[in-house]
N, C-alpha and C. Protein backbone atom coordinates (compact mmCIF):
# COMPACT_ATOMS: atom_id res chain seq x y z
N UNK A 1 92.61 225.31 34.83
CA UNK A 1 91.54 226.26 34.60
C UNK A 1 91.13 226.82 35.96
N UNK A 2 91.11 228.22 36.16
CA UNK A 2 90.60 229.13 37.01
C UNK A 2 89.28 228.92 37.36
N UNK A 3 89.15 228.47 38.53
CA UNK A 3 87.77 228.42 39.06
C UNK A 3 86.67 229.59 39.53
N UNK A 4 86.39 230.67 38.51
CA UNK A 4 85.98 231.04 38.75
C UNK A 4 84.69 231.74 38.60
N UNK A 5 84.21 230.60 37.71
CA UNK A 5 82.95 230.92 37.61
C UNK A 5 81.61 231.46 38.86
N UNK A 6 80.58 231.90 38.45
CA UNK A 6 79.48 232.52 39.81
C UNK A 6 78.78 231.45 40.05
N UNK A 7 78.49 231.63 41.17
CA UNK A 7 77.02 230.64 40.92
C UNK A 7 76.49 231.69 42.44
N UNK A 8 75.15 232.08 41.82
CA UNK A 8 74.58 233.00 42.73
C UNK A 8 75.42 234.10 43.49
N UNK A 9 76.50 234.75 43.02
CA UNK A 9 77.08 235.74 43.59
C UNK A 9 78.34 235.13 43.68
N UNK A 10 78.72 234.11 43.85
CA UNK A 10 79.30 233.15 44.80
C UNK A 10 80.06 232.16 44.13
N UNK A 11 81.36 231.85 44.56
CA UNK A 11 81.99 230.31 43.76
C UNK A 11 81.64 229.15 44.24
N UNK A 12 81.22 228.08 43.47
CA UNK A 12 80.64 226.87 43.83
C UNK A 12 81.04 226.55 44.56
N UNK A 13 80.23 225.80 45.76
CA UNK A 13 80.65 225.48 47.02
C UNK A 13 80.80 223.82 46.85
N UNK A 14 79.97 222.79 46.17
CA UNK A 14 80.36 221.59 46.18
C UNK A 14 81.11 220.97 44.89
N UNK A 15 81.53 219.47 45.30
CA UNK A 15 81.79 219.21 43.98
C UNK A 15 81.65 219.48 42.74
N UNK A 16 80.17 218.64 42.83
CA UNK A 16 79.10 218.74 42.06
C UNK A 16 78.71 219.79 41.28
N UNK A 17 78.98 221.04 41.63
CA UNK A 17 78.97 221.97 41.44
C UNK A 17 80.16 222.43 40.26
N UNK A 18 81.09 222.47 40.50
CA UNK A 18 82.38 222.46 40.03
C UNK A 18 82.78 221.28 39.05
N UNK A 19 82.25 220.51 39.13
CA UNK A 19 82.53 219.73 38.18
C UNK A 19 81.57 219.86 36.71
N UNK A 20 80.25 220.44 36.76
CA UNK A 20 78.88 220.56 36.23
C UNK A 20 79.65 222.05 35.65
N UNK A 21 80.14 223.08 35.99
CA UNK A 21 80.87 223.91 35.45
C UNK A 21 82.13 223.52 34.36
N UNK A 22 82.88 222.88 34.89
CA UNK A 22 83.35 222.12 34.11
C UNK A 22 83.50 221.36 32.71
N UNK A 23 82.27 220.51 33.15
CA UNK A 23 81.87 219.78 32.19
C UNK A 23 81.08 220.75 30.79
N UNK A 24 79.96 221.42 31.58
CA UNK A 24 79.81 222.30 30.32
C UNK A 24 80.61 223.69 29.78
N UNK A 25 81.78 223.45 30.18
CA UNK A 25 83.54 224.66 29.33
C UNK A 25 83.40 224.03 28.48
N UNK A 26 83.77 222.81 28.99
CA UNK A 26 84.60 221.89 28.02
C UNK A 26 83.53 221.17 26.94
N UNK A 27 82.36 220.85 27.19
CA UNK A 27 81.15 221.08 25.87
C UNK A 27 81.16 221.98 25.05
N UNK A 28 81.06 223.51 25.52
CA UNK A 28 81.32 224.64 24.89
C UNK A 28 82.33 225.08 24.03
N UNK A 29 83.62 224.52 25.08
CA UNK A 29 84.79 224.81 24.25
C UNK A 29 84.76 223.89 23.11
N UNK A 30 84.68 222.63 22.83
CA UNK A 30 84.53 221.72 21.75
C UNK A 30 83.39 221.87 20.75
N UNK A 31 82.24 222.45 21.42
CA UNK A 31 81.27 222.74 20.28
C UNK A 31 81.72 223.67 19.49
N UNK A 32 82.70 224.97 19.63
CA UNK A 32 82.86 226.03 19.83
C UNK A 32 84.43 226.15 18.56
N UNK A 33 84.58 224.98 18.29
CA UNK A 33 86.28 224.90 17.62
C UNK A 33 87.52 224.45 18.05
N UNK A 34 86.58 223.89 19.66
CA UNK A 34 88.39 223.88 20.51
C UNK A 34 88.75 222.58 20.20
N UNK A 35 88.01 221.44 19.16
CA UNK A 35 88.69 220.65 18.59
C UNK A 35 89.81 220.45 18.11
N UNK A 36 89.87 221.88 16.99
CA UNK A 36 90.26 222.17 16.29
C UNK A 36 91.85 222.52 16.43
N UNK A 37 91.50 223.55 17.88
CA UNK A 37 92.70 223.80 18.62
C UNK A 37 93.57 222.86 19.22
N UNK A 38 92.79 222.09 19.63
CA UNK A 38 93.65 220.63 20.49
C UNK A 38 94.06 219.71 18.94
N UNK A 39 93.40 219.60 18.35
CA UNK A 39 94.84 218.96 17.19
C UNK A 39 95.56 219.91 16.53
N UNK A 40 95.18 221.07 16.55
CA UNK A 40 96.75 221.84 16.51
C UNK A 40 97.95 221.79 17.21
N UNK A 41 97.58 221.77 18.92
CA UNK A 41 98.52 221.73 19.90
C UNK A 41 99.01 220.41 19.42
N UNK A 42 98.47 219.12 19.70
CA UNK A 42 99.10 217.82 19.26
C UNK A 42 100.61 217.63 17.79
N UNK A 43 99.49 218.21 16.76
CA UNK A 43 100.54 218.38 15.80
C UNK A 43 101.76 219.38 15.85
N UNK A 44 101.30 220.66 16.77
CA UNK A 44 102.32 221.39 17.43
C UNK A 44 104.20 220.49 18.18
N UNK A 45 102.97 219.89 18.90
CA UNK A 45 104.07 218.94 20.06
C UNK A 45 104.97 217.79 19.79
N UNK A 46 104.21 217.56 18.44
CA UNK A 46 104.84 216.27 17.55
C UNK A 46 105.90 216.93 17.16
N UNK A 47 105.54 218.16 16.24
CA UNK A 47 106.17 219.25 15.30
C UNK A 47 107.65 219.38 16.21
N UNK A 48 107.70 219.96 17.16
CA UNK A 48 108.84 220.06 18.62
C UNK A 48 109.10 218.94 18.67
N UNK A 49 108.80 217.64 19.20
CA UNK A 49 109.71 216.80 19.27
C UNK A 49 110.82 216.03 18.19
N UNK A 50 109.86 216.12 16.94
CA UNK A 50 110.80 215.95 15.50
C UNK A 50 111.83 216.76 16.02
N UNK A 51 111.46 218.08 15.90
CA UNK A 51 112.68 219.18 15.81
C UNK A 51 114.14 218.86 16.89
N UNK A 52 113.63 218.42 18.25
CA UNK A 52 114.46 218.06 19.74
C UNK A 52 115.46 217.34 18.82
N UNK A 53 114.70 216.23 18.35
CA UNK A 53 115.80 214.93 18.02
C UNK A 53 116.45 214.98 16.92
N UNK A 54 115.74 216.46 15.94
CA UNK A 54 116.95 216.96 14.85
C UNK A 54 118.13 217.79 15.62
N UNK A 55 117.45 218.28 16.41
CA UNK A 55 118.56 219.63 17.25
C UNK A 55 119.89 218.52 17.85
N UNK A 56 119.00 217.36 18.57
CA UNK A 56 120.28 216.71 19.52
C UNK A 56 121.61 215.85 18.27
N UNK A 57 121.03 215.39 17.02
CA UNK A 57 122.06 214.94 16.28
C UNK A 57 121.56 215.51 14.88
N UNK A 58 122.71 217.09 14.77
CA UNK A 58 122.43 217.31 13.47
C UNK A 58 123.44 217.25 12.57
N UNK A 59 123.62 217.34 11.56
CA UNK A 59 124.33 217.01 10.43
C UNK A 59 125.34 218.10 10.69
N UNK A 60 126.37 218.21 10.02
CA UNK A 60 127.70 218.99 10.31
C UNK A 60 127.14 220.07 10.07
N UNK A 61 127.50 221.60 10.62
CA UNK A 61 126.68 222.57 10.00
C UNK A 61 125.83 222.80 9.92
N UNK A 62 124.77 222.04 10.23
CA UNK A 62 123.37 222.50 10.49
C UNK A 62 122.81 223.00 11.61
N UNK A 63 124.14 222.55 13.14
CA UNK A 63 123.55 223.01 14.07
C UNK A 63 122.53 224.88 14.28
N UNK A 64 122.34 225.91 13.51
CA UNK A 64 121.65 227.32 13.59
C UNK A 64 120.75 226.67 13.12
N UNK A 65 120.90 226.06 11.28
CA UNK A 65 119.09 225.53 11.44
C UNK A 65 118.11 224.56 12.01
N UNK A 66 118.72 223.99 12.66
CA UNK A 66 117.96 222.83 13.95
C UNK A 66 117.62 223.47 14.54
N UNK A 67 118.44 224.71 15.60
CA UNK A 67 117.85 225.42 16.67
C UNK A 67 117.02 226.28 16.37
N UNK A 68 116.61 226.63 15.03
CA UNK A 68 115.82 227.68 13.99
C UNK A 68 114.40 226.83 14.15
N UNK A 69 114.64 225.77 13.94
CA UNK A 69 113.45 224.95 13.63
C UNK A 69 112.98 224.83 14.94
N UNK A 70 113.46 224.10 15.79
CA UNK A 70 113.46 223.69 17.39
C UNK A 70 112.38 225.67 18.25
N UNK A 71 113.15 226.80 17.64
CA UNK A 71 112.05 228.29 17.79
C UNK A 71 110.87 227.95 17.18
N UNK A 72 111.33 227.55 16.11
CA UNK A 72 110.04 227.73 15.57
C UNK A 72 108.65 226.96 15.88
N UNK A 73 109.23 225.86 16.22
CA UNK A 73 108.00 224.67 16.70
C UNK A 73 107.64 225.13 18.02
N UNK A 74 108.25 225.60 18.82
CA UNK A 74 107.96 226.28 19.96
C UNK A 74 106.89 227.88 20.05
N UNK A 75 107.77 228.78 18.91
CA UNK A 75 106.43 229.74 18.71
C UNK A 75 105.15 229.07 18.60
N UNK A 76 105.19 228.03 17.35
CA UNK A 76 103.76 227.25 17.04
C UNK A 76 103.20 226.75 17.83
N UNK A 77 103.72 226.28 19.00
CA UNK A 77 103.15 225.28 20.36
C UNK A 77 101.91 226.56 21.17
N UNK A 78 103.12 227.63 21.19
CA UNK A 78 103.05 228.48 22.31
C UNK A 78 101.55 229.26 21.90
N UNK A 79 101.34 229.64 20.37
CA UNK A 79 100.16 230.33 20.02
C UNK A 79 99.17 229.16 20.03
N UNK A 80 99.04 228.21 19.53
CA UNK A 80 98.43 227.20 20.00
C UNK A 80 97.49 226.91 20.94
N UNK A 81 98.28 227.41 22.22
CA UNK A 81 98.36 227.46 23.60
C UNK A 81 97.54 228.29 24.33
N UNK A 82 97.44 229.90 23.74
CA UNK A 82 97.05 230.68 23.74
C UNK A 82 96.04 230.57 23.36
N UNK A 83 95.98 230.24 21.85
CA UNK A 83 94.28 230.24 21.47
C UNK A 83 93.75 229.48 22.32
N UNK A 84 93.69 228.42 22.93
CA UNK A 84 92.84 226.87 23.50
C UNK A 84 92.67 227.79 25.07
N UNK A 85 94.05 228.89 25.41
CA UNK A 85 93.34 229.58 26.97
C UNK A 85 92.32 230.73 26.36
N UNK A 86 92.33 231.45 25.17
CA UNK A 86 91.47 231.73 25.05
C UNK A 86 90.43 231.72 25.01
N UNK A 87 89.87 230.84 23.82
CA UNK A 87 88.79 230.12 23.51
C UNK A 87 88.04 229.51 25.07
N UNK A 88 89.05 228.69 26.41
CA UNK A 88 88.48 228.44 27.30
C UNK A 88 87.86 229.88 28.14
N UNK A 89 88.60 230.84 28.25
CA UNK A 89 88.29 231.83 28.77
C UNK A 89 87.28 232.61 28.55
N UNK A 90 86.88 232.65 27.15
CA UNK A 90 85.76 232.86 26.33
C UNK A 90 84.16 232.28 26.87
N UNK A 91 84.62 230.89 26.79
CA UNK A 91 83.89 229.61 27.41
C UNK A 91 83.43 229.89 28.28
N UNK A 92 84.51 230.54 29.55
CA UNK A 92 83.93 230.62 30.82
C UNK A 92 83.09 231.66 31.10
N UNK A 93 83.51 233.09 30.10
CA UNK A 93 82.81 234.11 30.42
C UNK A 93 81.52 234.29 30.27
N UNK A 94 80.99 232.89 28.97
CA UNK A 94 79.20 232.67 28.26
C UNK A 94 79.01 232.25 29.36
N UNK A 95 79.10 231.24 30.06
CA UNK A 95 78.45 230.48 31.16
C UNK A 95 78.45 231.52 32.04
N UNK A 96 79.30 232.27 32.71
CA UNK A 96 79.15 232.98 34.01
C UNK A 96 77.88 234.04 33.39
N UNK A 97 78.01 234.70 32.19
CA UNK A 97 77.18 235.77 31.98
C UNK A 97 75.53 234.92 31.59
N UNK A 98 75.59 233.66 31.20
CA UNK A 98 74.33 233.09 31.76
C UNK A 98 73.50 232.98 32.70
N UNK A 99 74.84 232.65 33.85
CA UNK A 99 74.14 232.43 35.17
C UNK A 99 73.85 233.49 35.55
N UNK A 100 74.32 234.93 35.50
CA UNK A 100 74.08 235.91 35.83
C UNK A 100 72.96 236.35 35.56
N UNK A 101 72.06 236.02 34.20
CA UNK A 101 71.18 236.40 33.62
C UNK A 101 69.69 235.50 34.24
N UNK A 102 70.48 234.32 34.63
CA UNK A 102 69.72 233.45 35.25
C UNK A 102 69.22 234.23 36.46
N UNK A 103 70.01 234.58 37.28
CA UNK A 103 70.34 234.80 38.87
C UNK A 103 69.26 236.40 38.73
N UNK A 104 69.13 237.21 37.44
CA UNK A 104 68.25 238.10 37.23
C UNK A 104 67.08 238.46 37.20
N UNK A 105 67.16 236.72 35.94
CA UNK A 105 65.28 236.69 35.78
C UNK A 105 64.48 235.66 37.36
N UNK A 106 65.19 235.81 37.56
CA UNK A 106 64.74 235.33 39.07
C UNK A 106 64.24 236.05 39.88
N UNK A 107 62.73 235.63 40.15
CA UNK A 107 61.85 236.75 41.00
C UNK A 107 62.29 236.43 42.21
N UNK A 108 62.52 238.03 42.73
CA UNK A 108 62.84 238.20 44.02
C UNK A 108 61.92 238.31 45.04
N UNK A 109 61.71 237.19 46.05
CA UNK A 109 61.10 236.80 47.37
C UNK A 109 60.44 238.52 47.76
N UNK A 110 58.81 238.30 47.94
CA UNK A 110 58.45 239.55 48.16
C UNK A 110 58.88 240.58 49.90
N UNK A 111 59.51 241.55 49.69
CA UNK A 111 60.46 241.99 51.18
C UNK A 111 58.99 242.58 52.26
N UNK A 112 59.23 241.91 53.38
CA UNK A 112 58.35 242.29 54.32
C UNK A 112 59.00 242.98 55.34
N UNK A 113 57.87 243.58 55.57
CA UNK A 113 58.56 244.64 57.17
C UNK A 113 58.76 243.74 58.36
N UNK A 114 60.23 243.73 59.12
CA UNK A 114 60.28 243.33 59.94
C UNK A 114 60.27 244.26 60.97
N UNK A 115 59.57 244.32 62.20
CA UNK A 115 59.30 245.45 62.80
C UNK A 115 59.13 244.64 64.23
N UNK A 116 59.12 245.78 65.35
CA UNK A 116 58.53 244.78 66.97
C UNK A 116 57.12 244.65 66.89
N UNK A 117 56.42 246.06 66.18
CA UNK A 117 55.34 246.29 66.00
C UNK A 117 54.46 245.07 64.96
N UNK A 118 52.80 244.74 65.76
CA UNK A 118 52.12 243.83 64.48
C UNK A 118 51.82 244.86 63.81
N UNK A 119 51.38 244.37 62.41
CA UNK A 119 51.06 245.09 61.26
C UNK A 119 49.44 244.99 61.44
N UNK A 120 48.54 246.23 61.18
CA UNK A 120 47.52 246.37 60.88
C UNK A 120 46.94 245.03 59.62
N UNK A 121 46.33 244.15 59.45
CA UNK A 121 45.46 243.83 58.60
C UNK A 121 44.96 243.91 57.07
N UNK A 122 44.28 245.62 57.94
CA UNK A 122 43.54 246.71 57.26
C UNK A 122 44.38 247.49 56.78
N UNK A 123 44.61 248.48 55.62
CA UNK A 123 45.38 249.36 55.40
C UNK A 123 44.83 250.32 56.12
N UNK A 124 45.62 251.51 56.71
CA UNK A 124 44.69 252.70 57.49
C UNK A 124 44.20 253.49 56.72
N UNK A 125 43.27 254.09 57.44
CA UNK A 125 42.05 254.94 56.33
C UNK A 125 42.81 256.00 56.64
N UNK A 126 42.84 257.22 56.13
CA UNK A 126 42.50 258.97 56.27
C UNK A 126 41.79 259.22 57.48
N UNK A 127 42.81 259.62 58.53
CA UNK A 127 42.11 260.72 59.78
C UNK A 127 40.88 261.62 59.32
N UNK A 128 39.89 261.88 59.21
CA UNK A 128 38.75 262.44 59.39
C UNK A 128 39.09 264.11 60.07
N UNK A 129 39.28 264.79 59.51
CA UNK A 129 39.58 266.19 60.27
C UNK A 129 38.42 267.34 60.52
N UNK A 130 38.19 268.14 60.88
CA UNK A 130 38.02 268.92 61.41
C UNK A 130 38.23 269.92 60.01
N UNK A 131 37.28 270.90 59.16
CA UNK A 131 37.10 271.21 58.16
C UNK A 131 37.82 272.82 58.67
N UNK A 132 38.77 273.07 57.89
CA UNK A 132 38.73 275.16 58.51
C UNK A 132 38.20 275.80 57.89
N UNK A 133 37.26 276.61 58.71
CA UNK A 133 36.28 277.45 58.35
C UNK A 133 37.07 278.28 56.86
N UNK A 134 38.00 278.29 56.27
CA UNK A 134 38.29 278.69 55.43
C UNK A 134 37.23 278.06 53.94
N UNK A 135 37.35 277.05 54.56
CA UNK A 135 37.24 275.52 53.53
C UNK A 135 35.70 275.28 53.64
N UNK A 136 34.79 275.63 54.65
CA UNK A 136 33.51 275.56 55.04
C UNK A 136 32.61 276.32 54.57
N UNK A 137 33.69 277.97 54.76
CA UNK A 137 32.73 278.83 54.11
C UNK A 137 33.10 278.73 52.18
N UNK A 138 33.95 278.10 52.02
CA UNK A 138 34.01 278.27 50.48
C UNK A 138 33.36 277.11 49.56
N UNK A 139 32.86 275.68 50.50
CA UNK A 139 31.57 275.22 50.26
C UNK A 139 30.22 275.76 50.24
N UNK A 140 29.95 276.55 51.28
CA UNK A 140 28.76 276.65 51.22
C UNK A 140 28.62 277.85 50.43
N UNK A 141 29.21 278.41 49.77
CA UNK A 141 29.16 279.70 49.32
C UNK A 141 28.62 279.70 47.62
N UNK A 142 29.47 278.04 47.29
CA UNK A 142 29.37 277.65 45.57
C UNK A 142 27.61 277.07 45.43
């Protein structure tokens, strides 16, 4: 299994980490049906080895349908196979799009000005100006 789940942007840096990923695939994947899948593969692999030890001593003439059978248990292995990387892949993509969602609702540290300059305290008021007589005479006029 591809390690590549996030954790904060990032692929797990410790064990602990990686293993805790891990562990809950493979919860997921089993809550999820991959039971189901892994005794398929089993009965798959049984299925193929019957077939090996029909293929290696078969009856006169039978050798095309041994090797018929021997495909066939092999297609069955192979989809098998597929579903269980699916289903894990599946697995991995809930967890990563968790953490992601995690890594979201996560309030972000409030950003301060870093500057050479200290910061005022006080917020600054409004400069006080100098009124233009435009503005002076159209007070006193109302």
């Amino acid at each position: 299994m591809a390690l590549t789940t996030m954790t904060r942007g990032r692929k797990p840096r410790t064990r602990k980490q990686i293993f805790d990923v891990i562990t809950v695939a493979q919860q997921l994947y089993l809550e999820t049906g991959g039971a189901d899948i892994d005794h398929q593969i089993k009965a798959a692999k049984r299925q193929l080895e019957r077939c090996e030890r029909y293929a290696n001593h078969p009856p006169l003439g039978e050798q095309a349908k041994a090797l018929n059978l021997v495909n066939a248990a092999l297609r069955e292995l192979r989809t098998a196979e597929q579903m269980r990387e699916k289903k894990l892949a599946h697995c991995n993509k809930l967890i990563e799009e968790a953490q992601q969602a995690e890594i979201e609702q996560e309030p972000e540290p409030a950003k301060r000005e870093v500057s050479g300059q200290n910061t005022p305290q006080h917020p600054p008021q409004p400069a006080r100006t100098a009124q233009s007589p435009e503005k002076r005479h159209d007070q006193s006029g109302s």
